[in-house]
PDB file of N, CA and C in Angstrom:
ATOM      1  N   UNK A   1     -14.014  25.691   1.319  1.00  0.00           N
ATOM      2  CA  UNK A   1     -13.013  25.351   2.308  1.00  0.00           C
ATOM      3  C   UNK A   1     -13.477  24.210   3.212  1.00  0.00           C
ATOM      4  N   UNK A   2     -14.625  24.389   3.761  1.00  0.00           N
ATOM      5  CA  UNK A   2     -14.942  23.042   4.597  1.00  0.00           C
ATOM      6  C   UNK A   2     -14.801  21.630   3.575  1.00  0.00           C
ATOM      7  N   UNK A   3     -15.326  21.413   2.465  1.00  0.00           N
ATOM      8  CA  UNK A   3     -14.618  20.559   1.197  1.00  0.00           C
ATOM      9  C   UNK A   3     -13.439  19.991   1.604  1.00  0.00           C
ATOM     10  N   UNK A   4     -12.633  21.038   1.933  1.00  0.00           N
ATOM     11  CA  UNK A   4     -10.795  20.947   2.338  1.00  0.00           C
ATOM     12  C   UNK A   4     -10.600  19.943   3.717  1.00  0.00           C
ATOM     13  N   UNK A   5     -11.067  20.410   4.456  1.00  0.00           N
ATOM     14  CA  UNK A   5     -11.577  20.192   5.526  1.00  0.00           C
ATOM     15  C   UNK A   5     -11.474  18.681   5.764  1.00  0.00           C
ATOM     16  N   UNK A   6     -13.260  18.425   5.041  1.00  0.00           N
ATOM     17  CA  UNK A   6     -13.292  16.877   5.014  1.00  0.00           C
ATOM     18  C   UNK A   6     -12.450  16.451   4.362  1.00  0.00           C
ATOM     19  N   UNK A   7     -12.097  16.115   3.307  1.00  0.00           N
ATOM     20  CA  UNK A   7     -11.239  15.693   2.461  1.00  0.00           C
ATOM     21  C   UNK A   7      -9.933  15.348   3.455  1.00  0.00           C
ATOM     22  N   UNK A   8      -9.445  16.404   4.144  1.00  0.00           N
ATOM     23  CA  UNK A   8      -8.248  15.949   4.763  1.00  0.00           C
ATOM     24  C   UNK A   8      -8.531  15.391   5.808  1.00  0.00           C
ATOM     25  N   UNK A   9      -9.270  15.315   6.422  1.00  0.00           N
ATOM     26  CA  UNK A   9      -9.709  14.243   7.438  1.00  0.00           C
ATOM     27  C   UNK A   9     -10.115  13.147   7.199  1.00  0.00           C
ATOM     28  N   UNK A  10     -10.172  12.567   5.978  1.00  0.00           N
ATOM     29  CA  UNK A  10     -10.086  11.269   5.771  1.00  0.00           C
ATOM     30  C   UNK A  10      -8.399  10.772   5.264  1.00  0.00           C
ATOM     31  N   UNK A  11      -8.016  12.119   5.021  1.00  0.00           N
ATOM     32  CA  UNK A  11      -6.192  11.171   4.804  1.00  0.00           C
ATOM     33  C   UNK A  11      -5.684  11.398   5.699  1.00  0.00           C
ATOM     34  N   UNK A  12      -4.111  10.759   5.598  1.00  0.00           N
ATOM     35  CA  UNK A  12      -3.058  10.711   6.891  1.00  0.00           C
ATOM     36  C   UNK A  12      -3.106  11.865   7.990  1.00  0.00           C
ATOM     37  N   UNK A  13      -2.970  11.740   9.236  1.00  0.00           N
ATOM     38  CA  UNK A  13      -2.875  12.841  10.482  1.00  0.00           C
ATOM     39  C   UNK A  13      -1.405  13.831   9.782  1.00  0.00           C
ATOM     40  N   UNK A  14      -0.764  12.964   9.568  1.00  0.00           N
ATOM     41  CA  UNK A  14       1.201  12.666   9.747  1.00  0.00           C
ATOM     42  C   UNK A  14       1.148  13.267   8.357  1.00  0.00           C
ATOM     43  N   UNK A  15       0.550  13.111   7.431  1.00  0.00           N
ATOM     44  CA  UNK A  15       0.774  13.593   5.871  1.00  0.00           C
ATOM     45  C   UNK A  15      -0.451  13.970   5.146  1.00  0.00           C
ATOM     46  N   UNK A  16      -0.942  15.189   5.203  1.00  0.00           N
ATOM     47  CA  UNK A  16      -2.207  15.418   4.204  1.00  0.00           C
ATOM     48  C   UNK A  16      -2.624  15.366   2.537  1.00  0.00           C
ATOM     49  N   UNK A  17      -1.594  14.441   2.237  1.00  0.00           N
ATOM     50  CA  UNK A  17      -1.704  13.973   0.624  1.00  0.00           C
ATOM     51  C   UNK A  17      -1.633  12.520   0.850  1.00  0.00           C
ATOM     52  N   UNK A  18      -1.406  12.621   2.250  1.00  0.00           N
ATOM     53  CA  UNK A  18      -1.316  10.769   1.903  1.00  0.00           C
ATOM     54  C   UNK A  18      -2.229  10.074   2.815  1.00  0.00           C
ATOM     55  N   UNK A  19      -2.427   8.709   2.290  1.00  0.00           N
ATOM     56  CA  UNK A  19      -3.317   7.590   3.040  1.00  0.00           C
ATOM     57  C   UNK A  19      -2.588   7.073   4.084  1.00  0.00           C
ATOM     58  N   UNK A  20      -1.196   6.609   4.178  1.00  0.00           N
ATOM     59  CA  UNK A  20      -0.716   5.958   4.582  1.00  0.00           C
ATOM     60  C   UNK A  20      -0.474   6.344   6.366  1.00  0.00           C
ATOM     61  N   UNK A  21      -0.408   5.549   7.258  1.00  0.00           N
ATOM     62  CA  UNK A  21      -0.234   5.761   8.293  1.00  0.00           C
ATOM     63  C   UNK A  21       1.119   5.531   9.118  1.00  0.00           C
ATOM     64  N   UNK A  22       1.951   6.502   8.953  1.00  0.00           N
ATOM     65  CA  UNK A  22       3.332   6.926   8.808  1.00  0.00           C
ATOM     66  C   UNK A  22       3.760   6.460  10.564  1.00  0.00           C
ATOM     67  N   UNK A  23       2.599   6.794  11.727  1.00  0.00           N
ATOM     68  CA  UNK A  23       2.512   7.112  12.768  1.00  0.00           C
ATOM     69  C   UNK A  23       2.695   5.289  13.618  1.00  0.00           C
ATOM     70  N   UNK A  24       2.119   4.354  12.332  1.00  0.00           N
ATOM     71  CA  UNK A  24       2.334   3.160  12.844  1.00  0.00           C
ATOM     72  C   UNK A  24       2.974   2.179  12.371  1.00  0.00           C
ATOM     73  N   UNK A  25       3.657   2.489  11.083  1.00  0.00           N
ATOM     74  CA  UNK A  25       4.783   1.529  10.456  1.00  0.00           C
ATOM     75  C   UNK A  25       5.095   2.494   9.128  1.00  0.00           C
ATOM     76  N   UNK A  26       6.586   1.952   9.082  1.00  0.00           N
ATOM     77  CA  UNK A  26       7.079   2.845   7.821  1.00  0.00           C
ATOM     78  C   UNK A  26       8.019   1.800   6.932  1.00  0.00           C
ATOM     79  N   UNK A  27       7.828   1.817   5.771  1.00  0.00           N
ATOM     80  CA  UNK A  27       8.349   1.357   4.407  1.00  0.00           C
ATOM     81  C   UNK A  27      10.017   1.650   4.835  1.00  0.00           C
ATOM     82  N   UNK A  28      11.096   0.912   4.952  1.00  0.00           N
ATOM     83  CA  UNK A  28      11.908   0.932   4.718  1.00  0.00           C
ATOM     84  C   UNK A  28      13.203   0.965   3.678  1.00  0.00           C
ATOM     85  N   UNK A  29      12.769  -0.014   2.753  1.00  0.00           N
ATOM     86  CA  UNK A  29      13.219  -0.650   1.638  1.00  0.00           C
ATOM     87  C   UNK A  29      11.625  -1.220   0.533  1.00  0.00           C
ATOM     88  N   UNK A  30      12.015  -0.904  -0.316  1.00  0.00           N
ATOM     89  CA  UNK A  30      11.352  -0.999  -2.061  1.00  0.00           C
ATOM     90  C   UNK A  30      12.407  -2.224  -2.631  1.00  0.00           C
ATOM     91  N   UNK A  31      11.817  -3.567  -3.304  1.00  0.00           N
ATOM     92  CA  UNK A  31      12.849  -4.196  -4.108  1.00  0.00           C
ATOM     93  C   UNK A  31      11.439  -4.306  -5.291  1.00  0.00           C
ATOM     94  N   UNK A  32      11.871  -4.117  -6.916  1.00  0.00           N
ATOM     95  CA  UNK A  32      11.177  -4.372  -7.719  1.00  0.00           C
ATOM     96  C   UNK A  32      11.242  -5.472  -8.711  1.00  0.00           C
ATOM     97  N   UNK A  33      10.741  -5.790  -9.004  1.00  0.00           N
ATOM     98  CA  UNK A  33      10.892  -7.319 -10.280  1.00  0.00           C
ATOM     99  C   UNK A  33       9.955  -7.273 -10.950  1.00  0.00           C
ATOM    100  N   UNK A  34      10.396  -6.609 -12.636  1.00  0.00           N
ATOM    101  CA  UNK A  34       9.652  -6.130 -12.935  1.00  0.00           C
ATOM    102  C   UNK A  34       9.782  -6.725 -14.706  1.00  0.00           C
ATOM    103  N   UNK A  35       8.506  -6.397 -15.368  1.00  0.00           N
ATOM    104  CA  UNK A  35       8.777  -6.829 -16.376  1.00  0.00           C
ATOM    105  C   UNK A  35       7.815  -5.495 -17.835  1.00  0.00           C
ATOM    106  N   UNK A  36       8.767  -5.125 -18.411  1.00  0.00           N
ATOM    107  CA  UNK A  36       7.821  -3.525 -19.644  1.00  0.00           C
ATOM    108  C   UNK A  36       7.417  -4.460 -20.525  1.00  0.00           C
ATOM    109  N   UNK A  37       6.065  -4.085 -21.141  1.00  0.00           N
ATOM    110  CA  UNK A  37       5.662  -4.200 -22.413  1.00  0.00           C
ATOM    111  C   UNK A  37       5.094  -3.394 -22.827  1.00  0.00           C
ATOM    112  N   UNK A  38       6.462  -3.157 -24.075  1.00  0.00           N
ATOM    113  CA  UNK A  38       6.104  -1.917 -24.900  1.00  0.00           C
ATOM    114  C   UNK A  38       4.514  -2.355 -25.393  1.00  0.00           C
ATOM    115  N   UNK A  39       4.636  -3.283 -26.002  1.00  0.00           N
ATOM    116  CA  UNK A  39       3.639  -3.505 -26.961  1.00  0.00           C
ATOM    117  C   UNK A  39       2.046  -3.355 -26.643  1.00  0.00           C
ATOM    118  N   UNK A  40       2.271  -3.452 -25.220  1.00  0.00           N
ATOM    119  CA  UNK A  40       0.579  -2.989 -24.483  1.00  0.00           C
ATOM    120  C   UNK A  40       1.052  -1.900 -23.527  1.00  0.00           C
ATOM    121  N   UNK A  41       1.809  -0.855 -23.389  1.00  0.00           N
ATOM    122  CA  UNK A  41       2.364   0.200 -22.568  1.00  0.00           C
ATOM    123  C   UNK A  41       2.146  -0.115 -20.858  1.00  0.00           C
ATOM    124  N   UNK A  42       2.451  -1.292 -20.572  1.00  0.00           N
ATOM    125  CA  UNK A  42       2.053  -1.716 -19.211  1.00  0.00           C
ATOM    126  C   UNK A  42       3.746  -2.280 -18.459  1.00  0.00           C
ATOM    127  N   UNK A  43       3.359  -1.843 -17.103  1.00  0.00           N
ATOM    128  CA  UNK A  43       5.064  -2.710 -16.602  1.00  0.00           C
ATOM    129  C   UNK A  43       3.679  -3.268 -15.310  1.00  0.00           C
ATOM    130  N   UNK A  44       4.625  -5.227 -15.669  1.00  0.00           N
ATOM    131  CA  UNK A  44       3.779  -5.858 -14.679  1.00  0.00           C
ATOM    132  C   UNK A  44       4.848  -6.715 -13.871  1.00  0.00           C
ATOM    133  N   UNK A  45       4.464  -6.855 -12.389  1.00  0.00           N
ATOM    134  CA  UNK A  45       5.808  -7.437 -11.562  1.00  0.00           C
ATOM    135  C   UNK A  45       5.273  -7.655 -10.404  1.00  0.00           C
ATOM    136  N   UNK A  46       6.213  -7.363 -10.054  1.00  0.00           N
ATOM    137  CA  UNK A  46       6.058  -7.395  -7.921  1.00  0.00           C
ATOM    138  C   UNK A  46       6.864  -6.137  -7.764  1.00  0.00           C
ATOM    139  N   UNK A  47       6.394  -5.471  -6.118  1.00  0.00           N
ATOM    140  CA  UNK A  47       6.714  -4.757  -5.471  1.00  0.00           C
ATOM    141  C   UNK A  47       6.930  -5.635  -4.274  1.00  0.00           C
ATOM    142  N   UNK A  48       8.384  -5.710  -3.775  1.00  0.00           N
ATOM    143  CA  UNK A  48       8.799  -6.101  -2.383  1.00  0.00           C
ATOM    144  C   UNK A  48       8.875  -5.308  -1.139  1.00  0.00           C
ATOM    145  N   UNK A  49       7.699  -5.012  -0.368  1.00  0.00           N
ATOM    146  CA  UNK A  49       8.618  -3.782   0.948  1.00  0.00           C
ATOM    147  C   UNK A  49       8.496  -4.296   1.479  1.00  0.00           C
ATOM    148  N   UNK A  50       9.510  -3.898   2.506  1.00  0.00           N
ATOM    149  CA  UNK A  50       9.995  -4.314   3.677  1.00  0.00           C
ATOM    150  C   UNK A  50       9.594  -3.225   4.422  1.00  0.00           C
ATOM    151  N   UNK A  51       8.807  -3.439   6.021  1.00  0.00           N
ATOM    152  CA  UNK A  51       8.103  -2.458   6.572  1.00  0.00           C
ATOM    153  C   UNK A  51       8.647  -2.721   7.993  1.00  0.00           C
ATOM    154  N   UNK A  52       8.652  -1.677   9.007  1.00  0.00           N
ATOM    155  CA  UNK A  52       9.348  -1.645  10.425  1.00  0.00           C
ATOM    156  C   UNK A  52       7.737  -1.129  10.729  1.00  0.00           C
ATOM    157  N   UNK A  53       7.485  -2.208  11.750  1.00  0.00           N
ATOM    158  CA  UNK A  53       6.628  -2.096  12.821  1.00  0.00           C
ATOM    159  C   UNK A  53       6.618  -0.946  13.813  1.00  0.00           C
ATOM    160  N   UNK A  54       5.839   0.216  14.237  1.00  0.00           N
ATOM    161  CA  UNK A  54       5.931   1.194  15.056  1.00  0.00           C
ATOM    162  C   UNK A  54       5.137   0.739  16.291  1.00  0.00           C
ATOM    163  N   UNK A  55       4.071   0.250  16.094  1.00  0.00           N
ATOM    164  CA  UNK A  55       2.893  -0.102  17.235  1.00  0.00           C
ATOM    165  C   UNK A  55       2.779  -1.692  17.397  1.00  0.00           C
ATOM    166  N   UNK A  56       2.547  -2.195  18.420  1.00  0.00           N
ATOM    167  CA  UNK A  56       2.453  -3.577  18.916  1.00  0.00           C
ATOM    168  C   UNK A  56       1.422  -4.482  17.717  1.00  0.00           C
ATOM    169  N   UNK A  57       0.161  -3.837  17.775  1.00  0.00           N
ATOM    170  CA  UNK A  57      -0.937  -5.274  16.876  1.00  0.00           C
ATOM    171  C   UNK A  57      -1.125  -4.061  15.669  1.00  0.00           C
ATOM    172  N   UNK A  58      -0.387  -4.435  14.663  1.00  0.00           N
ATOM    173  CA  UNK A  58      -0.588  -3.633  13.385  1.00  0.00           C
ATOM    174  C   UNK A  58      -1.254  -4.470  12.373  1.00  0.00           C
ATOM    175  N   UNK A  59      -2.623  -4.181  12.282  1.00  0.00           N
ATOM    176  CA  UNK A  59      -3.702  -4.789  11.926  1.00  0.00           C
ATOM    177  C   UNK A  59      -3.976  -5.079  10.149  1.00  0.00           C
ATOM    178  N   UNK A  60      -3.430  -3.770   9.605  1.00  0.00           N
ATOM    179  CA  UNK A  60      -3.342  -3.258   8.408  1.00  0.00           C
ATOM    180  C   UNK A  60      -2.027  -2.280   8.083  1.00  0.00           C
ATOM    181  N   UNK A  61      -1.821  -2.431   6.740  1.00  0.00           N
ATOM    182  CA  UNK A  61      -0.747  -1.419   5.965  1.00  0.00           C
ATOM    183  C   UNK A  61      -1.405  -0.719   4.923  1.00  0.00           C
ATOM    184  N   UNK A  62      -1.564   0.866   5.090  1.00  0.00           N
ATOM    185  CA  UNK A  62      -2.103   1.378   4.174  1.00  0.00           C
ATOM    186  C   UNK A  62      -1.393   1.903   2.961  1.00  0.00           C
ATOM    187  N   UNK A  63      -1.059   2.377   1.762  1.00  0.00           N
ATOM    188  CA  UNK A  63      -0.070   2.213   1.135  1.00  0.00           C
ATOM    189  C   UNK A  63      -1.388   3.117  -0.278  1.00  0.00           C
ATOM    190  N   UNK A  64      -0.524   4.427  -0.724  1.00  0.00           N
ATOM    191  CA  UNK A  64      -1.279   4.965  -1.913  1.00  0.00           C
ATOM    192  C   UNK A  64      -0.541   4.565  -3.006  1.00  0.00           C
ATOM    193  N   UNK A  65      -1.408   4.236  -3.863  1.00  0.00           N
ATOM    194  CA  UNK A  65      -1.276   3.513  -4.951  1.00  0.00           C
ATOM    195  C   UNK A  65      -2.260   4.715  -6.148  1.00  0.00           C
ATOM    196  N   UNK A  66      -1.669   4.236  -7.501  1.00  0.00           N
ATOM    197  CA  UNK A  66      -2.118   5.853  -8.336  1.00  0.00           C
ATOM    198  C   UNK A  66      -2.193   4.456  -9.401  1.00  0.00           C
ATOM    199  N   UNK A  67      -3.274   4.065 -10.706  1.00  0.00           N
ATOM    200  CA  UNK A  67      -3.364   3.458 -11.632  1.00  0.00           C
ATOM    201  C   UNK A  67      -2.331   2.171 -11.913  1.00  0.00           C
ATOM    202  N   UNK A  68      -2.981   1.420 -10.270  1.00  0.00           N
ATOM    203  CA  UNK A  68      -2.741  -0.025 -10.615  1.00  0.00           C
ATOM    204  C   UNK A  68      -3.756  -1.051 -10.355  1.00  0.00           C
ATOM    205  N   UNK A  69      -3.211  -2.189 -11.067  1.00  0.00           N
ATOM    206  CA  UNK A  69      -4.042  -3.261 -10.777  1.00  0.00           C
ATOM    207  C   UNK A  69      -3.458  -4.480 -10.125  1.00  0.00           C
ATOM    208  N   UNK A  70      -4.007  -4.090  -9.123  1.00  0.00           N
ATOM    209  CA  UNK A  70      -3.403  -5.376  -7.483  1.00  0.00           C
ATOM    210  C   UNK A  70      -4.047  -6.768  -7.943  1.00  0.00           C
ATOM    211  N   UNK A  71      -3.215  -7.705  -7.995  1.00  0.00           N
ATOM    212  CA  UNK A  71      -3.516  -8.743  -8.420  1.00  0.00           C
ATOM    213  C   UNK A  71      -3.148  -9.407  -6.993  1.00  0.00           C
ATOM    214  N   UNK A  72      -2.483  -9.432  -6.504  1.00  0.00           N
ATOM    215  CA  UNK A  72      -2.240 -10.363  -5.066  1.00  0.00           C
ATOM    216  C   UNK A  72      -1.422  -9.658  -4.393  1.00  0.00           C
ATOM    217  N   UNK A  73      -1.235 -10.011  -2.998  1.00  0.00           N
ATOM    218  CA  UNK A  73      -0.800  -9.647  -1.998  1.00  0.00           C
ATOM    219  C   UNK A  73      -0.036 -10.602  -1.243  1.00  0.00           C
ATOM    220  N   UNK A  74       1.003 -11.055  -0.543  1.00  0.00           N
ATOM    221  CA  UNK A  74       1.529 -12.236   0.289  1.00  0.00           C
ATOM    222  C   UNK A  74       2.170 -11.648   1.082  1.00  0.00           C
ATOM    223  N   UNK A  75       2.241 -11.617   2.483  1.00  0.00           N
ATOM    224  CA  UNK A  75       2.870 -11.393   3.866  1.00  0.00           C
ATOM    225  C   UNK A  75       4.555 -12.810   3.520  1.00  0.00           C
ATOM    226  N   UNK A  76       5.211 -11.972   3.046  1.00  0.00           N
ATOM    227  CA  UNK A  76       6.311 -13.141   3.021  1.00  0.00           C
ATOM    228  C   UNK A  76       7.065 -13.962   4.691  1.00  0.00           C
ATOM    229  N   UNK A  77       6.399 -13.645   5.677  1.00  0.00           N
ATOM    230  CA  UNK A  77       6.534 -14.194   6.620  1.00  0.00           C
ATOM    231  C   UNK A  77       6.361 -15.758   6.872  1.00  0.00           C
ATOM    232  N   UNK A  78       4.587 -15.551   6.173  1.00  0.00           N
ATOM    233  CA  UNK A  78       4.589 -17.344   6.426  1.00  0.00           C
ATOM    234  C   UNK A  78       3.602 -17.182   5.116  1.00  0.00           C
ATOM    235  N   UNK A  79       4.439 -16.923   3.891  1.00  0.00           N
ATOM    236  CA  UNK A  79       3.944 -17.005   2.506  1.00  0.00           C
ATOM    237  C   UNK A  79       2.296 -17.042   2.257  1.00  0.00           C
ATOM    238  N   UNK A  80       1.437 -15.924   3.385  1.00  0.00           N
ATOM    239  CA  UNK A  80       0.389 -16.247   3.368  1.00  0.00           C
ATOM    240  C   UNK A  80      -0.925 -14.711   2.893  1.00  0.00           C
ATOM    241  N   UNK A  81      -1.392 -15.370   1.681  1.00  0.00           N
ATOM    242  CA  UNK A  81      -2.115 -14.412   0.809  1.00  0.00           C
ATOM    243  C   UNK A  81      -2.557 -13.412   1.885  1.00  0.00           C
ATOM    244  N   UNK A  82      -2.960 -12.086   1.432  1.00  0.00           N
ATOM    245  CA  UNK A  82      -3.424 -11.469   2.225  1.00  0.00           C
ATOM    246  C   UNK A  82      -4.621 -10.618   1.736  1.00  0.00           C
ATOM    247  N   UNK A  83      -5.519 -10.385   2.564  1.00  0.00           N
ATOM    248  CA  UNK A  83      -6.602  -9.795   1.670  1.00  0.00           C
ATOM    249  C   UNK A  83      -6.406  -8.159   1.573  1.00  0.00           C
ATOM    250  N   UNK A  84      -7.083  -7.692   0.607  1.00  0.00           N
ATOM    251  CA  UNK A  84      -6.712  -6.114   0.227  1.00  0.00           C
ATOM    252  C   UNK A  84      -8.442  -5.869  -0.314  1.00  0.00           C
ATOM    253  N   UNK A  85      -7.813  -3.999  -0.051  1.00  0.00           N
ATOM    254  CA  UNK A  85      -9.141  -3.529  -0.508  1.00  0.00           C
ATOM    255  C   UNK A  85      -8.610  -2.130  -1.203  1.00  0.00           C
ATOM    256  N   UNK A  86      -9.047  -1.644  -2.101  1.00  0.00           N
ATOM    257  CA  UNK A  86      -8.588  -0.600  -2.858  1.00  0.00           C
ATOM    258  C   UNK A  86     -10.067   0.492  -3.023  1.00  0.00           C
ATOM    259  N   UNK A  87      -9.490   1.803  -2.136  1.00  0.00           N
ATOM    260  CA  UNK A  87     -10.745   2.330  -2.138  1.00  0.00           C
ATOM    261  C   UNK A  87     -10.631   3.816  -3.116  1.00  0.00           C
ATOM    262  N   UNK A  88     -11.561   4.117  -3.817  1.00  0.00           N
ATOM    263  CA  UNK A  88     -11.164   5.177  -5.039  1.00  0.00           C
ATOM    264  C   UNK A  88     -11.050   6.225  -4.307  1.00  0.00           C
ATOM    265  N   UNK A  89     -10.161   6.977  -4.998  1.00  0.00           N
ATOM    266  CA  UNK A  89      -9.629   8.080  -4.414  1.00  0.00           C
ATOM    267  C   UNK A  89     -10.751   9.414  -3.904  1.00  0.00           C
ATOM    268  N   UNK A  90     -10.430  10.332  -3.228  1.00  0.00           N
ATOM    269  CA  UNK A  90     -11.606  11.232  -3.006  1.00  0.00           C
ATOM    270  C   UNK A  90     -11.394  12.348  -3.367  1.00  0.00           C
ATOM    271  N   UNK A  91     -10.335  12.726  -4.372  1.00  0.00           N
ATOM    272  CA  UNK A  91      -9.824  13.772  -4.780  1.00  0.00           C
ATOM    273  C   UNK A  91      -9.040  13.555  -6.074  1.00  0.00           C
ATOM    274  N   UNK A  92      -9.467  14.078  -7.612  1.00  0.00           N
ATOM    275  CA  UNK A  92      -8.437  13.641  -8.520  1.00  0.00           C
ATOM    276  C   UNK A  92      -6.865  13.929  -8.318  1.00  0.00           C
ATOM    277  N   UNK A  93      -6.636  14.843  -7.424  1.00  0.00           N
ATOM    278  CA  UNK A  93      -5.391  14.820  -6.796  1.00  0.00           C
ATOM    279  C   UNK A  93      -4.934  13.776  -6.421  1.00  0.00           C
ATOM    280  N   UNK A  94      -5.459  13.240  -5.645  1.00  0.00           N
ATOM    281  CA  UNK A  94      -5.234  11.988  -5.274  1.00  0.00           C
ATOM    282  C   UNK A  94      -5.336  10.663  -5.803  1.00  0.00           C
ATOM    283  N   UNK A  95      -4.035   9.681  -5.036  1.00  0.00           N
ATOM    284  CA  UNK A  95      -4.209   8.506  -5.771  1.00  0.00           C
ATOM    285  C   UNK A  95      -5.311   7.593  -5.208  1.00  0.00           C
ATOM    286  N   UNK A  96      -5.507   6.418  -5.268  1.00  0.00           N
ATOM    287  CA  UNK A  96      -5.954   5.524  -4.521  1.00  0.00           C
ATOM    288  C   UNK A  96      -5.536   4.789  -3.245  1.00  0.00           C
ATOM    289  N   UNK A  97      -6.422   4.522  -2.296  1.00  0.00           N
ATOM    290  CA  UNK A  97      -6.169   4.227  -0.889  1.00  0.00           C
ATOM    291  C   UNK A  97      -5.825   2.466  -1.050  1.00  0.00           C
ATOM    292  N   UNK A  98      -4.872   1.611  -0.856  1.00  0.00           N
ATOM    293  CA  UNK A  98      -4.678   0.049  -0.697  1.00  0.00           C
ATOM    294  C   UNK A  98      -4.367  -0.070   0.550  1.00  0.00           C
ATOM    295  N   UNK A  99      -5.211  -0.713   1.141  1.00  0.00           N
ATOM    296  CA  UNK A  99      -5.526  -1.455   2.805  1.00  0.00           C
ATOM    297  C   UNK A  99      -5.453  -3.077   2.619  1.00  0.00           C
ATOM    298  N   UNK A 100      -3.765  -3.104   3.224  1.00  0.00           N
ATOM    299  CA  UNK A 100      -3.879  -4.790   3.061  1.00  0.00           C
ATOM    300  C   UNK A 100      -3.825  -4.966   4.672  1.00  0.00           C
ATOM    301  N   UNK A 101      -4.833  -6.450   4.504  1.00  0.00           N
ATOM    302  CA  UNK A 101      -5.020  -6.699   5.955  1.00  0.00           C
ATOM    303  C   UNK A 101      -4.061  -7.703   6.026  1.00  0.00           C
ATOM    304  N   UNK A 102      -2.904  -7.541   7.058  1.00  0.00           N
ATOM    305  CA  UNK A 102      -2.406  -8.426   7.946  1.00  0.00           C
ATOM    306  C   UNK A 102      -2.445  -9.095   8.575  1.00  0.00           C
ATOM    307  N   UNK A 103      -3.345  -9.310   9.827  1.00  0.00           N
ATOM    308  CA  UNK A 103      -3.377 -10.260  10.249  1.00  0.00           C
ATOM    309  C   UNK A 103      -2.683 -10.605  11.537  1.00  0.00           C
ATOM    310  N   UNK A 104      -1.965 -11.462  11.802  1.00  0.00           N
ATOM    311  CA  UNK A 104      -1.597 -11.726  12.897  1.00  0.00           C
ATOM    312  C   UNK A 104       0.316 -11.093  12.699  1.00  0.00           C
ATOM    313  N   UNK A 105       1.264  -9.940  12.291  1.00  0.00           N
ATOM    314  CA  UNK A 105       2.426 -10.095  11.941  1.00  0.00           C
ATOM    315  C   UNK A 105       3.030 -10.234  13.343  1.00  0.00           C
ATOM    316  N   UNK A 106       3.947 -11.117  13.582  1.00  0.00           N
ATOM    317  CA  UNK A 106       4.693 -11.182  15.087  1.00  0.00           C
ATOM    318  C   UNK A 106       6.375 -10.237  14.829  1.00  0.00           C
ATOM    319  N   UNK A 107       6.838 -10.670  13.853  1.00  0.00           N
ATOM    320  CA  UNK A 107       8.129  -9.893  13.768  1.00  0.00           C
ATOM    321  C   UNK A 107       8.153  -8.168  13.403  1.00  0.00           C
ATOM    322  N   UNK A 108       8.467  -7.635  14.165  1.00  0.00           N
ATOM    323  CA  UNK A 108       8.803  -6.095  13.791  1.00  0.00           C
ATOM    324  C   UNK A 108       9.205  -5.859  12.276  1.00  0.00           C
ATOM    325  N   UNK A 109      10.015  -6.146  11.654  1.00  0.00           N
ATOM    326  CA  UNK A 109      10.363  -6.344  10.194  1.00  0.00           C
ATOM    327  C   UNK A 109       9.680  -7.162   9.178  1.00  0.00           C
ATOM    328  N   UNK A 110       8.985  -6.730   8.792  1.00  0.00           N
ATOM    329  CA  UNK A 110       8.384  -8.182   7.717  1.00  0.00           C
ATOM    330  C   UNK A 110       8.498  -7.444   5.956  1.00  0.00           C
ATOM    331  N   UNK A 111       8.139  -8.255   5.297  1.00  0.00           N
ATOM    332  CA  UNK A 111       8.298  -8.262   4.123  1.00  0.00           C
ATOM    333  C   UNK A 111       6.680  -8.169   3.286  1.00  0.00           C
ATOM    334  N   UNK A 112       6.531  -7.639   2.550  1.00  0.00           N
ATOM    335  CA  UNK A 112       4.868  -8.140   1.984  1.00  0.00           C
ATOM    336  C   UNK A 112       5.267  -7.870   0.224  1.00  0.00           C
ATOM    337  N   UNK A 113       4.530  -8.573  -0.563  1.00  0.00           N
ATOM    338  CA  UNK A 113       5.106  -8.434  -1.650  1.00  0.00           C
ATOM    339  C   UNK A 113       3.592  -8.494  -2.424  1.00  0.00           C
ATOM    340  N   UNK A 114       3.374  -7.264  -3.054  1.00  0.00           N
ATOM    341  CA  UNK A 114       2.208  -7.061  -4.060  1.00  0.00           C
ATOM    342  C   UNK A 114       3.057  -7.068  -5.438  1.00  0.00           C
ATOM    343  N   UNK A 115       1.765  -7.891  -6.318  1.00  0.00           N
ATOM    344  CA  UNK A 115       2.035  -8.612  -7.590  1.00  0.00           C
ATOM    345  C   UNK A 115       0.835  -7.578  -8.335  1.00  0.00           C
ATOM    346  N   UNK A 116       1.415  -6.357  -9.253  1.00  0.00           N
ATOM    347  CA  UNK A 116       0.222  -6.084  -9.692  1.00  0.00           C
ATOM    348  C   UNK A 116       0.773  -5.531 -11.326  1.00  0.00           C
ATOM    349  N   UNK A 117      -0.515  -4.836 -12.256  1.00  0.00           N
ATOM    350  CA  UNK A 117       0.113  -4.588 -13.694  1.00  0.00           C
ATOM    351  C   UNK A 117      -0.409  -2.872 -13.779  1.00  0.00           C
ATOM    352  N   UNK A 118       0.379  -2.273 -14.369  1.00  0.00           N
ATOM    353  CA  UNK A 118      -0.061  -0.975 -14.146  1.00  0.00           C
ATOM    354  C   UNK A 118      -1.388  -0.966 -15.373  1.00  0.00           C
ATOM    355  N   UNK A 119      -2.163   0.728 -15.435  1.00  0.00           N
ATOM    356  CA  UNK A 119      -3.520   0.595 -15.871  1.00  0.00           C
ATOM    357  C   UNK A 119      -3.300   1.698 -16.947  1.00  0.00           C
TER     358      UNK A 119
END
């Protein structure tokens, strides 16, 4: 049980299966563009969200991710790459933790669009 314990104290306050930090911005809208290949069982594209700002300097967007491969990241604000870090999960329950750093976002609404291929 203490196992349990830690484990959930490294994920969300707001959600104990999840990474994401619900408490300081939330996913509004999902747009996908996407492309299947049967022939290597992979779908590779973009993910578009659109995220509402909860807290003033939102530094990072944490976002669980389960068997992908993040190829880029762009803050569609001022079309500017963003760096990411993907940390392995701490539970096979669990997916993987993606921490993209933001940066400076000024508008409450912004857009970020990850380009990745599934695994």
């Amino acid at each position: 049980q203490i196992t349990r314990l830690t484990m959930a104290a490294s994920l969300s306050l707001s959600d104990p299966s999840s990474y994401s930090e619900t408490e300081k911005c939330q996913v509004c809208s999902l747009e996908l563009d996407i492309a299947i290949d049967f022939s290597t069982h992979t779908i590779a594209g973009y993910a578009h969200l659109t995220v509402d700002k909860k807290v003033e300097n939102l530094e990072s967007l944490i976002l669980d991710i389960r068997d992908l491969s993040i190829q880029k990241v762009t803050l569609q604000e001022n079309e500017k790459d963003c760096e990411f870090e993907i940390t392995n999960p701490l539970n096979a329950k669990f997916g993987s933790k993606l921490t993209i750093k933001l940066g400076q976002v000024v508008k409450t609404r912004f857009t970020i669009s990850i380009k990745y291929v599934t695994s």
